[in-house]
C-alpha atoms as a PDB file:
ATOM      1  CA  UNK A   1     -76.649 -32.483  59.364  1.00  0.00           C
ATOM      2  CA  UNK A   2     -74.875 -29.076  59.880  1.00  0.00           C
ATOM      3  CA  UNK A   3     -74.063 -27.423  56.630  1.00  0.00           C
ATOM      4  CA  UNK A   4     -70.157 -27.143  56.097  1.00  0.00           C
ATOM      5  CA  UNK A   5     -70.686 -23.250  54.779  1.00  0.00           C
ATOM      6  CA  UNK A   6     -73.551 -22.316  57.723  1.00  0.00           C
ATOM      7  CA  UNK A   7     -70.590 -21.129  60.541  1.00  0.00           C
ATOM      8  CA  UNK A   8     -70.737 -16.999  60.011  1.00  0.00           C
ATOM      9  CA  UNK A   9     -71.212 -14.866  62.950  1.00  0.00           C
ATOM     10  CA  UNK A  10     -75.077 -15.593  62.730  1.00  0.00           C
ATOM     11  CA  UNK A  11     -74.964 -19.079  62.866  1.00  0.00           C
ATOM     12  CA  UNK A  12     -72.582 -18.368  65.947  1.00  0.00           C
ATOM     13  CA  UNK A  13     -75.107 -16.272  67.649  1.00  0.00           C
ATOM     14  CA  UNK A  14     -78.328 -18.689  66.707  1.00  0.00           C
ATOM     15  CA  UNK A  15     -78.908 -22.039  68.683  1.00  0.00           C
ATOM     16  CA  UNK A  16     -79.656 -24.269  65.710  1.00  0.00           C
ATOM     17  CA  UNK A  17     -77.361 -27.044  66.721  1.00  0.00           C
ATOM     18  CA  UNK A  18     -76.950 -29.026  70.230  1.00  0.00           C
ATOM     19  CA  UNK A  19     -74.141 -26.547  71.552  1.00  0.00           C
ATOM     20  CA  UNK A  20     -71.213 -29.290  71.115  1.00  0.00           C
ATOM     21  CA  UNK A  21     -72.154 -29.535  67.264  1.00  0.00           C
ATOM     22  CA  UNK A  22     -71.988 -25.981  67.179  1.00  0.00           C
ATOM     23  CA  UNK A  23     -69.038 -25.224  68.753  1.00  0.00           C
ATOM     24  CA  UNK A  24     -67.224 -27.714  66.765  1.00  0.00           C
ATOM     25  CA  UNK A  25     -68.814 -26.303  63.385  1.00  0.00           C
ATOM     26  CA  UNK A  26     -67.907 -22.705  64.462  1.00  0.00           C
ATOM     27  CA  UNK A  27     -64.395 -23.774  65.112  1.00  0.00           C
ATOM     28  CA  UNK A  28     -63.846 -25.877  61.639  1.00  0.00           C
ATOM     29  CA  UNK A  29     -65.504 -23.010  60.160  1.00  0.00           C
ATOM     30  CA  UNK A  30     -63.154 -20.076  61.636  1.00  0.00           C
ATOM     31  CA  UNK A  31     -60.030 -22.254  61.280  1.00  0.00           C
ATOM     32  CA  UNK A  32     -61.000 -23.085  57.479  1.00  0.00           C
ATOM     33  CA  UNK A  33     -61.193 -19.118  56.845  1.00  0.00           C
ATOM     34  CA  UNK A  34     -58.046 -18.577  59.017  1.00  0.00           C
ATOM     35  CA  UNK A  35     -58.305 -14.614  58.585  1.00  0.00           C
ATOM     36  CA  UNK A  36     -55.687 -13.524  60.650  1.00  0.00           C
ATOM     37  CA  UNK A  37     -51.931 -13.840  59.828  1.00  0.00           C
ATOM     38  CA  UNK A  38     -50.878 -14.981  63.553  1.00  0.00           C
ATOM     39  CA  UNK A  39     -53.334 -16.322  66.746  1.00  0.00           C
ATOM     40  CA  UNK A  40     -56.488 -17.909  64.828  1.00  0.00           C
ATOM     41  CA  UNK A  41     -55.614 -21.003  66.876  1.00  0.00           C
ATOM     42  CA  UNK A  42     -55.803 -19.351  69.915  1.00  0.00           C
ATOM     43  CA  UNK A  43     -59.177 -17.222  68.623  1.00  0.00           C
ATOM     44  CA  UNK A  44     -60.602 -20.415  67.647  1.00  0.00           C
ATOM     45  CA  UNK A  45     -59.904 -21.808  70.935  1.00  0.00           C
ATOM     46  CA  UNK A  46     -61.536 -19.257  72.717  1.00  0.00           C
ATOM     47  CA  UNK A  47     -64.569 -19.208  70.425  1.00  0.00           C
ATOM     48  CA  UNK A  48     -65.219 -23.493  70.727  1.00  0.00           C
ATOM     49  CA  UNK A  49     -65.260 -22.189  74.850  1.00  0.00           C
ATOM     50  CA  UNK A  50     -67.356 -18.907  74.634  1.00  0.00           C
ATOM     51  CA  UNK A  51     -70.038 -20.876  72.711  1.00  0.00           C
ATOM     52  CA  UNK A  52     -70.430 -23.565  75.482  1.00  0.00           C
ATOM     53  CA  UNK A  53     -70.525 -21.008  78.087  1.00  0.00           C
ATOM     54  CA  UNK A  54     -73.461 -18.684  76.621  1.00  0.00           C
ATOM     55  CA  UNK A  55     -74.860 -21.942  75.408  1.00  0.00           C
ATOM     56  CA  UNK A  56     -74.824 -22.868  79.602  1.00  0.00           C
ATOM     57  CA  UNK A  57     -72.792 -26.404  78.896  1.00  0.00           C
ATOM     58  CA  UNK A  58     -69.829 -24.530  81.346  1.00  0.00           C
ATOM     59  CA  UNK A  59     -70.596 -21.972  82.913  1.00  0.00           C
ATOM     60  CA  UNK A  60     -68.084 -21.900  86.021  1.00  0.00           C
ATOM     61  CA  UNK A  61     -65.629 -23.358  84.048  1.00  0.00           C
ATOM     62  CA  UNK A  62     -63.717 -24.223  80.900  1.00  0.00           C
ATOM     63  CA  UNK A  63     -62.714 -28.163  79.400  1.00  0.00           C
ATOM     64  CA  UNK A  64     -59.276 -28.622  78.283  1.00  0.00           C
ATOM     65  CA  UNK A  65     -60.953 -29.434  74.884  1.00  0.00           C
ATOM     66  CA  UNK A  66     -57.935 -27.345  73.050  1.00  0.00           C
ATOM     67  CA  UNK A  67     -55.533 -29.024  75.065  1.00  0.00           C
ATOM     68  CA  UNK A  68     -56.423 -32.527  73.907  1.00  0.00           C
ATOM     69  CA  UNK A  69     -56.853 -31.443  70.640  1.00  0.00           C
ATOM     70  CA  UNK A  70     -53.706 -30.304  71.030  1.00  0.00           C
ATOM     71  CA  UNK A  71     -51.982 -33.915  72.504  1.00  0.00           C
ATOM     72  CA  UNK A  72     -54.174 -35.897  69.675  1.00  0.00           C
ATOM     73  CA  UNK A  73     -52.277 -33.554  66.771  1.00  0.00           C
ATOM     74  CA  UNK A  74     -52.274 -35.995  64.167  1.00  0.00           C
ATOM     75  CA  UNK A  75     -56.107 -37.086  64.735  1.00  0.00           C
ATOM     76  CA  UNK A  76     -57.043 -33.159  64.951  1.00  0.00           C
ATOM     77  CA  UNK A  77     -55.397 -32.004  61.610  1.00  0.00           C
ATOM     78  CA  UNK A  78     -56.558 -34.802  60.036  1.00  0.00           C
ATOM     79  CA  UNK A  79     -60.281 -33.924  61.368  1.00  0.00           C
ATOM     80  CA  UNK A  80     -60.140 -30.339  60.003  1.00  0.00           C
ATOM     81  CA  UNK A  81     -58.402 -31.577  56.839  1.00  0.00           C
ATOM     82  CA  UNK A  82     -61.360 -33.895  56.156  1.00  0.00           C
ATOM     83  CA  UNK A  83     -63.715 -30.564  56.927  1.00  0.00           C
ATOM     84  CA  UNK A  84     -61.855 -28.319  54.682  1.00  0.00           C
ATOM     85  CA  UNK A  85     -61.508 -30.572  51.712  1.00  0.00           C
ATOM     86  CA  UNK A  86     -64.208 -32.936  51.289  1.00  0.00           C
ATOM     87  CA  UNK A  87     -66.544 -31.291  48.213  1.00  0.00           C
ATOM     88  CA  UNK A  88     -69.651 -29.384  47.834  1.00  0.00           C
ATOM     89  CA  UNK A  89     -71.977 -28.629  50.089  1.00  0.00           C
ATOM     90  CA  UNK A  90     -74.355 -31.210  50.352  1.00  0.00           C
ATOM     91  CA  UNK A  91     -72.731 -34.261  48.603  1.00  0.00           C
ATOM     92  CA  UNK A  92     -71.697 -37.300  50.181  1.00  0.00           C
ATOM     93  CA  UNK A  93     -68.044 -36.205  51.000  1.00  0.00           C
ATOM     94  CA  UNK A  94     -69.096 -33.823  52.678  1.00  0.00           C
ATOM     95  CA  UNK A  95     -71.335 -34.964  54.688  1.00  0.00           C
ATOM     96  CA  UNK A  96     -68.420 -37.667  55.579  1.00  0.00           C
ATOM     97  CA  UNK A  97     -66.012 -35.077  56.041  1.00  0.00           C
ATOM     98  CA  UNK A  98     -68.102 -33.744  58.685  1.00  0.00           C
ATOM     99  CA  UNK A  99     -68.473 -36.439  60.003  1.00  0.00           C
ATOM    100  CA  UNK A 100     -64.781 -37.106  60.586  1.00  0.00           C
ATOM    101  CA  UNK A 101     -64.462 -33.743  62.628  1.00  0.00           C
ATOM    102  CA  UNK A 102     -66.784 -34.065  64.593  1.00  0.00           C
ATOM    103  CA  UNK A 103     -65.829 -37.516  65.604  1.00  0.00           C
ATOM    104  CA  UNK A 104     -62.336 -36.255  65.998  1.00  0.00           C
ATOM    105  CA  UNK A 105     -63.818 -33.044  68.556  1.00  0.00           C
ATOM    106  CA  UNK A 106     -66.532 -35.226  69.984  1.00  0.00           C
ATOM    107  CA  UNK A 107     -64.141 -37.611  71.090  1.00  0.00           C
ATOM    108  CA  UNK A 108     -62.263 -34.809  72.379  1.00  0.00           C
ATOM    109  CA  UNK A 109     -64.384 -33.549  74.632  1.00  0.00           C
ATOM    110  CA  UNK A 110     -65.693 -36.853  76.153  1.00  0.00           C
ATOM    111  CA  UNK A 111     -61.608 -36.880  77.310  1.00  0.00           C
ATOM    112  CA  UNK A 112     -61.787 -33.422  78.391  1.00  0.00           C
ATOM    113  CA  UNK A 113     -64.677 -34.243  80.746  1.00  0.00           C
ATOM    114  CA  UNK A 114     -62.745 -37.219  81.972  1.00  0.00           C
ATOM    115  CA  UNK A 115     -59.851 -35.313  82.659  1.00  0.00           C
ATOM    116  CA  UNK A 116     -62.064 -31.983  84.356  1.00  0.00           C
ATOM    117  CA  UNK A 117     -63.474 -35.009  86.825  1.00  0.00           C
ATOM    118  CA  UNK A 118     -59.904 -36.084  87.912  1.00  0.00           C
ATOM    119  CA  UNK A 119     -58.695 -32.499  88.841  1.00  0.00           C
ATOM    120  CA  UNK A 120     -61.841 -32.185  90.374  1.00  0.00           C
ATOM    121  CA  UNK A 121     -61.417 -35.458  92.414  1.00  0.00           C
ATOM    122  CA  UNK A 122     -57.737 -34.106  93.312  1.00  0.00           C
ATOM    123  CA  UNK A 123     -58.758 -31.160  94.123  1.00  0.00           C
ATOM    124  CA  UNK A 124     -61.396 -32.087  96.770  1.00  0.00           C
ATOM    125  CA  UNK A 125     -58.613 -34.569  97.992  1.00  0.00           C
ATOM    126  CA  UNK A 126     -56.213 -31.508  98.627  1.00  0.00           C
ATOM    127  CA  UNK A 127     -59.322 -29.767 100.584  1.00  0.00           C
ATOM    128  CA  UNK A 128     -59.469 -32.421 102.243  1.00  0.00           C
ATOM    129  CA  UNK A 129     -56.089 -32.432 103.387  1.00  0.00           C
ATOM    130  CA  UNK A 130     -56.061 -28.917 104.350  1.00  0.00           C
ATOM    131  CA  UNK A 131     -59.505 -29.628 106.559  1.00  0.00           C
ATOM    132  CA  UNK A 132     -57.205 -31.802 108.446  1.00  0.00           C
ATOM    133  CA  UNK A 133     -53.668 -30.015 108.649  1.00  0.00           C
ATOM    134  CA  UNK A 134     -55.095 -26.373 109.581  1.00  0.00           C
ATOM    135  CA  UNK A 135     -56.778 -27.914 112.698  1.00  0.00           C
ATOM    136  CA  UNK A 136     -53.792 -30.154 113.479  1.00  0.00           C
ATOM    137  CA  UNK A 137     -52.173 -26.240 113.610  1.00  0.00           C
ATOM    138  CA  UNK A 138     -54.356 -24.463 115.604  1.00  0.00           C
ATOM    139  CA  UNK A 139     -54.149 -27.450 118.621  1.00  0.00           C
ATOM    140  CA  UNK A 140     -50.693 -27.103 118.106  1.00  0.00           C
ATOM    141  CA  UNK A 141     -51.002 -23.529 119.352  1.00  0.00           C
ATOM    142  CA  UNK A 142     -53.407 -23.779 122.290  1.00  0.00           C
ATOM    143  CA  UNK A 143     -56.334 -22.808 120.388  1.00  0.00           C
ATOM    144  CA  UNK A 144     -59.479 -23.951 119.400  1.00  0.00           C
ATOM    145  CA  UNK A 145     -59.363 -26.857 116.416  1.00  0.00           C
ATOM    146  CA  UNK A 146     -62.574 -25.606 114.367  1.00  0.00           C
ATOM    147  CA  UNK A 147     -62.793 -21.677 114.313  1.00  0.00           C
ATOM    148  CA  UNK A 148     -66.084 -20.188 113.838  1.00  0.00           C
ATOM    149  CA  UNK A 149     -67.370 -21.254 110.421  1.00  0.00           C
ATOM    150  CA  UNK A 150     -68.312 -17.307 109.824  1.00  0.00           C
ATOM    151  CA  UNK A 151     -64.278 -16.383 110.498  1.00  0.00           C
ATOM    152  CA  UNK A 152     -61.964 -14.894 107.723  1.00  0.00           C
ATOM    153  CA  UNK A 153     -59.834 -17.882 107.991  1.00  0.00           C
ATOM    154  CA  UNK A 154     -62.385 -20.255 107.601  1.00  0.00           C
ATOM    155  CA  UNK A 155     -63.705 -18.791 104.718  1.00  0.00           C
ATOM    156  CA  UNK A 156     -60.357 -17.759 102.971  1.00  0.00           C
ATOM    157  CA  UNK A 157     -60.018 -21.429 103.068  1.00  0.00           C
ATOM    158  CA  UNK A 158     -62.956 -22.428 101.225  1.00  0.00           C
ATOM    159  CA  UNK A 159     -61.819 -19.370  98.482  1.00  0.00           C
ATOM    160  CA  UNK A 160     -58.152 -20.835  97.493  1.00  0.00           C
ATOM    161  CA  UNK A 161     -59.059 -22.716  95.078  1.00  0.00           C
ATOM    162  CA  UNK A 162     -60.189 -20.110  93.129  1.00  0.00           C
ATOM    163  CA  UNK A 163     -57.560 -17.406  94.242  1.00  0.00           C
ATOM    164  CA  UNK A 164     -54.625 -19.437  94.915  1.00  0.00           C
ATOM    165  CA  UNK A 165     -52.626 -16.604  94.629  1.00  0.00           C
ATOM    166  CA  UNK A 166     -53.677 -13.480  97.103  1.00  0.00           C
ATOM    167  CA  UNK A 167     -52.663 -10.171  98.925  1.00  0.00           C
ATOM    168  CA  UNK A 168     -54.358  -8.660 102.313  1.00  0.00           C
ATOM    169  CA  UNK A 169     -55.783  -6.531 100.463  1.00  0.00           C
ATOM    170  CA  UNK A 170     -57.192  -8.664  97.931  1.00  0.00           C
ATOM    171  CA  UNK A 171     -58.734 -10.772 100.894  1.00  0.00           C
ATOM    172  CA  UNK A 172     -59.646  -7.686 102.869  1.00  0.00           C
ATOM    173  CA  UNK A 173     -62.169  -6.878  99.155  1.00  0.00           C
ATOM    174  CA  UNK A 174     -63.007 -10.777  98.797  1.00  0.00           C
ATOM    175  CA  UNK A 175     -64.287 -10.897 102.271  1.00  0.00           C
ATOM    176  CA  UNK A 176     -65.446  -7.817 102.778  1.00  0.00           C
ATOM    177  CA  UNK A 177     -63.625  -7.699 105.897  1.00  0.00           C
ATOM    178  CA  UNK A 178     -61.003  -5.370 107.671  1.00  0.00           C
ATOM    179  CA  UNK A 179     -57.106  -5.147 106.670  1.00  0.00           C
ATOM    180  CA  UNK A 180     -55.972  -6.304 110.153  1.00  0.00           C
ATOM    181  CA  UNK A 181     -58.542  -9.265 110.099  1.00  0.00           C
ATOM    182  CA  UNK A 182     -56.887 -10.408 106.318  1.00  0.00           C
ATOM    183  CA  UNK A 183     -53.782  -9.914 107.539  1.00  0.00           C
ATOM    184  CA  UNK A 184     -54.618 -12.447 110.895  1.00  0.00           C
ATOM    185  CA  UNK A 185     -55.953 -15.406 108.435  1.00  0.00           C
ATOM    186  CA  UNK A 186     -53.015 -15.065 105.826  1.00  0.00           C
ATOM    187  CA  UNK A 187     -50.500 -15.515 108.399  1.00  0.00           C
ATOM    188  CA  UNK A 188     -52.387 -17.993 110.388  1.00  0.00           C
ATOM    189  CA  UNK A 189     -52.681 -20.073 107.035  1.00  0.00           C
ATOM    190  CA  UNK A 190     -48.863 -19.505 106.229  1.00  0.00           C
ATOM    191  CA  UNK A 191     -48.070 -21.017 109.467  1.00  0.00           C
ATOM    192  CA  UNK A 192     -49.922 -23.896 108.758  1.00  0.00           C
ATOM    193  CA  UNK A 193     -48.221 -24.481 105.402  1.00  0.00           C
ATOM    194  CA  UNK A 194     -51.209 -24.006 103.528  1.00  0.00           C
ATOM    195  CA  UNK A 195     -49.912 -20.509 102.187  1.00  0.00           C
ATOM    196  CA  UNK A 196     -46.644 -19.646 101.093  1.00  0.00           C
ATOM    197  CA  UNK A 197     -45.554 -15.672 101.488  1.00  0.00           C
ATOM    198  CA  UNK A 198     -43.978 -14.101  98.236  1.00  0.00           C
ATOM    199  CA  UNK A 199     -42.492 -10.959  97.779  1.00  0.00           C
ATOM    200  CA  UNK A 200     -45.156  -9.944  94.662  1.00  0.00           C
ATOM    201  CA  UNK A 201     -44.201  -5.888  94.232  1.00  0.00           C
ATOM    202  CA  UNK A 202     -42.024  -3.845  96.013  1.00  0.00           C
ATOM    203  CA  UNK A 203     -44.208  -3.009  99.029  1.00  0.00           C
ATOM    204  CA  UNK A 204     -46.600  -5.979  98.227  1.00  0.00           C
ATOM    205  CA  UNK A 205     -46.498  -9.694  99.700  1.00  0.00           C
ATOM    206  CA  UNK A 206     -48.322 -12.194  97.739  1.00  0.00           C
ATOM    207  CA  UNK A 207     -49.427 -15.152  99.538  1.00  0.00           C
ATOM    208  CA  UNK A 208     -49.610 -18.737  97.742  1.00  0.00           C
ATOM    209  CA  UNK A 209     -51.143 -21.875  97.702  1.00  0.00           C
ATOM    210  CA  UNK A 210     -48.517 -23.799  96.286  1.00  0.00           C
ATOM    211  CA  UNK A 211     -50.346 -27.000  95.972  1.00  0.00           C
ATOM    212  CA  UNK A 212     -52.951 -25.426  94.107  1.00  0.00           C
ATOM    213  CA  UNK A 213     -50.579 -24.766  91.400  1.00  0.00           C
ATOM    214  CA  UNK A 214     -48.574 -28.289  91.434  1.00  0.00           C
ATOM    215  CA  UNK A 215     -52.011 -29.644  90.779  1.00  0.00           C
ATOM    216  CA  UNK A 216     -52.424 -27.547  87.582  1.00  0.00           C
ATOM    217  CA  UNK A 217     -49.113 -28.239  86.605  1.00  0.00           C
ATOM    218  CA  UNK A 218     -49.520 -32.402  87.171  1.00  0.00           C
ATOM    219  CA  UNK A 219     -53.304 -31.972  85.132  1.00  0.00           C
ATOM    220  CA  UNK A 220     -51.101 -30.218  82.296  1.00  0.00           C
ATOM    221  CA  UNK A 221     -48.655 -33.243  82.508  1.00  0.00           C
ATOM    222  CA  UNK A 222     -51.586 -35.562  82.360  1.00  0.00           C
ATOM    223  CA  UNK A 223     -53.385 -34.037  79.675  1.00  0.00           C
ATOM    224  CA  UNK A 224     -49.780 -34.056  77.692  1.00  0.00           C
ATOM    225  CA  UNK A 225     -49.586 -37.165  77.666  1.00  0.00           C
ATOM    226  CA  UNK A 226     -51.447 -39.625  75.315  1.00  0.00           C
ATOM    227  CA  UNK A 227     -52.773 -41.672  77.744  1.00  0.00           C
ATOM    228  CA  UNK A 228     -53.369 -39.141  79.331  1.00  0.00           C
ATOM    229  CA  UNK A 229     -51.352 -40.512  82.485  1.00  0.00           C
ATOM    230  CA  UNK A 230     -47.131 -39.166  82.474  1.00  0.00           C
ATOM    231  CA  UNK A 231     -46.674 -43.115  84.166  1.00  0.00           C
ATOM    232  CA  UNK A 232     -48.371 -44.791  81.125  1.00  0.00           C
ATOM    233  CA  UNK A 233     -46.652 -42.354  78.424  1.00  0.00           C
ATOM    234  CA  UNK A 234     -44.395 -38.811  78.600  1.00  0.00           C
ATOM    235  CA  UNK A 235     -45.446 -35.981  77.730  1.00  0.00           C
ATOM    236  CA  UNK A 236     -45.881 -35.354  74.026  1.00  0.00           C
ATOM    237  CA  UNK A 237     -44.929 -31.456  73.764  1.00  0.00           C
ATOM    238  CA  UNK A 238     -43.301 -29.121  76.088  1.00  0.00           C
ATOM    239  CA  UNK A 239     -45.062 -28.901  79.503  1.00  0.00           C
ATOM    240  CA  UNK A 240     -44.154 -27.590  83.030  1.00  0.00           C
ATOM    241  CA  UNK A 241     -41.218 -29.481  84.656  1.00  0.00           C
ATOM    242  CA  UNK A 242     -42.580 -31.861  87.576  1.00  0.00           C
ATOM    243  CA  UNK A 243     -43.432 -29.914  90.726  1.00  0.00           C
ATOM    244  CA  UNK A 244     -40.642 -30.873  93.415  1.00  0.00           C
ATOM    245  CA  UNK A 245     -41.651 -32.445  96.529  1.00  0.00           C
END
């Protein structure tokens, strides 16, 4: 059992704990001490998501523990409350009271993974869709279905999901490949209505995937929502309006 007094910047730097107990201790800890007079939520956010990542739990990615934290409100205040105010170190409250957090953060994070899957599900479905539209295209204009797998295009494709927003010259650096050649898979992609143009700077068109973005908008909806479904229940605190169809 974690000791309630044990989260300093040593114990945040050790591996004594399985990383989820520590990240959850660090974060009652910090929010306890709250030493800052504005954005020790947000500080203790980032610290519960630095610790999994050094600790390897996510290292290509971060859960939306904060944001369910956030949806559950009630359950989370009342876990910290129980951390902050349940006795001496050592004694039976408060060995309760940390119990109660990390019940409330555990729980927490089991959604969080729940919710990581669905986008993740989504998000292959949208690939999927765009495997089958950009072809559909290129027949469309007398040319070959499947380009070579080695093209820009092709793999400017596989890269939107991480950079759904880009320039030619951000592609031209991403794929190591010639301005003219960026330029040739941006507009071939626009014309498929996979990317959107957009006027970003002055001299500077932006091009985006706009269904990357509805689907982060939709997963903040979802996660907004107690049941974590905007059918089942609406969203419980201000959130994106719906992406129009």
């Amino acid at each position: 059992m974690p000791s309630r007094h044990a989260c300093g910047v040593s114990y945040v730097n050790r591996a004594e704990h399985a990383p989820l107990i520590q990240a959850a201790m660090a974060h009652a800890q910090f929010e306890t001490i709250h030493p800052f007079t504005d954005g020790n939520g947000r500080v203790g956010r980032a610290m519960v998501h630095t610790i999994l990542t050094r600790r390897g739990l996510t290292p290509h990615a971060i859960l939306p523990i904060s944001l369910v934290l956030l949806t559950r409100s009630d359950a989370y205040i009342n876990g910290l409350t129980a951390y902050r105010y349940a006795g001496d170190a050592g004694s039976q409250d408060a060995r309760q009271g940390i119990d109660a957090w990390l019940r409330v953060f555990l729980a927490a994070t089991v959604t969080a993974v729940e919710q990581a899957e669905r986008f993740a599900d989504e998000l292959e479905e949208l690939r999927q869709v765009w495997r089958e539209r950009h072809p559909r295209f290129r027949e469309s204009q007398g040319l070959r279905p499947v380009p070579r797998a080695d093209s820009a295009v092709v793999r400017l494709l596989d890269l939107l999901p991480a950079a759904p927003l880009v320039t030619a010259r951000t592609v031209q650096g991403l794929l190591s490949v010639t301005h003219p050649a960026a330029r040739q898979a941006l507009e071939e992609l626009s014309a498929a209505g996979i990317l959107h143009p957009k006027q970003v700077e002055r001299n500077t068109r932006g091009y985006l995937a706009r269904e990357i973005f509805d689907l982060l908008t939709l997963t903040e909806r979802h996660l907004a929502s107690t049941r974590w479904d905007t059918r089942e229940s609406p969203p419980a605190r201000l959130v994106p309006a719906r992406p129009q169809r």
